[in-house]
Protein backbone atom coordinates (compact mmCIF):
# COMPACT_ATOMS: atom_id res chain seq x y z
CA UNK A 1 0.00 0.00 0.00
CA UNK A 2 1.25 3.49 -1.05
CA UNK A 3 1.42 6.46 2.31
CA UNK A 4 0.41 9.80 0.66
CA UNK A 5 3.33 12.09 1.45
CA UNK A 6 2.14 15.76 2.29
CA UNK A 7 3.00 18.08 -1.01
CA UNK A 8 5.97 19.99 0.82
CA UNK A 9 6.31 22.43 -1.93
CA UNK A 10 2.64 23.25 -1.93
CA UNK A 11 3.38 26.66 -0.48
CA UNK A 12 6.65 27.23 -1.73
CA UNK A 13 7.23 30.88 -3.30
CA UNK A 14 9.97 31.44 -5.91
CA UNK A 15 10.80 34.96 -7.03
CA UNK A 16 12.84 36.11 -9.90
CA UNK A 17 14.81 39.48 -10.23
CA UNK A 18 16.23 41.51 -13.13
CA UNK A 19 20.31 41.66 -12.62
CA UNK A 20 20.20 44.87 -14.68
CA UNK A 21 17.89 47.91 -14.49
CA UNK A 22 17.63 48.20 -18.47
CA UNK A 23 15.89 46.04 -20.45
CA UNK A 24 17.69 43.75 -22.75
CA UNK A 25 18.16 45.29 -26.61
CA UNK A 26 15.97 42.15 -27.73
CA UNK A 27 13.03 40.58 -26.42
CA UNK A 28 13.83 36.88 -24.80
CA UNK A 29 11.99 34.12 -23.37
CA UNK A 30 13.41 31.76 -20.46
CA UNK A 31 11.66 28.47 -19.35
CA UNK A 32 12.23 26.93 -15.69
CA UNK A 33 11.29 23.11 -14.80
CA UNK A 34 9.99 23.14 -11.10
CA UNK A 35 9.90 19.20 -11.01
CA UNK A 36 11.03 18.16 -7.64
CA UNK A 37 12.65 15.04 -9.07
CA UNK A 38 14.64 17.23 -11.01
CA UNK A 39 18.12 17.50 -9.78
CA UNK A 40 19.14 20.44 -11.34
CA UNK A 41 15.37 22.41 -10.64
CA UNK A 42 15.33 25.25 -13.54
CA UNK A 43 17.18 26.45 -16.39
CA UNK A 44 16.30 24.28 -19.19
CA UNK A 45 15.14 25.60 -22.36
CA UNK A 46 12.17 24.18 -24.40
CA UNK A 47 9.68 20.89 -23.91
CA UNK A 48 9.90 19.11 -20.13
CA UNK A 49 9.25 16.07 -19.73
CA UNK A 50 7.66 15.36 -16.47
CA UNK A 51 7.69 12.29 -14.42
CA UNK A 52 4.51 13.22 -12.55
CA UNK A 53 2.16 15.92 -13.95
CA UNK A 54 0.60 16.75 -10.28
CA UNK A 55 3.68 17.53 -8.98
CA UNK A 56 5.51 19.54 -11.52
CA UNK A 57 5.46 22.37 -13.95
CA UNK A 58 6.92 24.53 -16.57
CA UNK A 59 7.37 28.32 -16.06
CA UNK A 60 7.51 30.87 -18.91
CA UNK A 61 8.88 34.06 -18.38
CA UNK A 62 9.04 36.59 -21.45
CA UNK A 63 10.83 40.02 -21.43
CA UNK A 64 10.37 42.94 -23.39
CA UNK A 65 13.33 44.01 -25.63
CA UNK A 66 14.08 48.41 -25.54
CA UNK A 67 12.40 48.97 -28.59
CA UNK A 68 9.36 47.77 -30.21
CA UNK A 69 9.66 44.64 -32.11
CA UNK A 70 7.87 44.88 -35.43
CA UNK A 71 5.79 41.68 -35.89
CA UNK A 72 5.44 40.46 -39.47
CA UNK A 73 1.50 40.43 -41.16
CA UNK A 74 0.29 36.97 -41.81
């Protein structure tokens, strides 16, 4: 028989703050893996595989670049 563990990162709170005032001269987008499995816990760019979908997650973060980025017209 399996012993539910209590989730122990259920109320865990992760912040993230810009090294530099200035914003970067183009836009980027970084990707961090909060699996608890995962030895190495953030960092990796593109598709995650998880182990257990309950207990992990992927995190987007996107930042503006200085100037406006023209977008292309479909």
């Amino acid at each position: 028989s399996k012993n539910p563990k209590p989730d122990q990162n259920a109320e865990a709170e992760n912040s993230l703050k810009l090294k530099s005032g200035a914003l970067q001269q183009a836009p980027f987008t970084v990707y961090f893996a909060c699996d608890p499995k995962s030895p190495a816990g953030g960092g990796m760019s593109g598709r995650v595989e998880a182990s257990d979908p309950k207990k992990s997650c992927l995190v987007q973060v996107s930042v503006f670049s200085q100037q406006p980025t023209p977008v292309p017209d479909s």
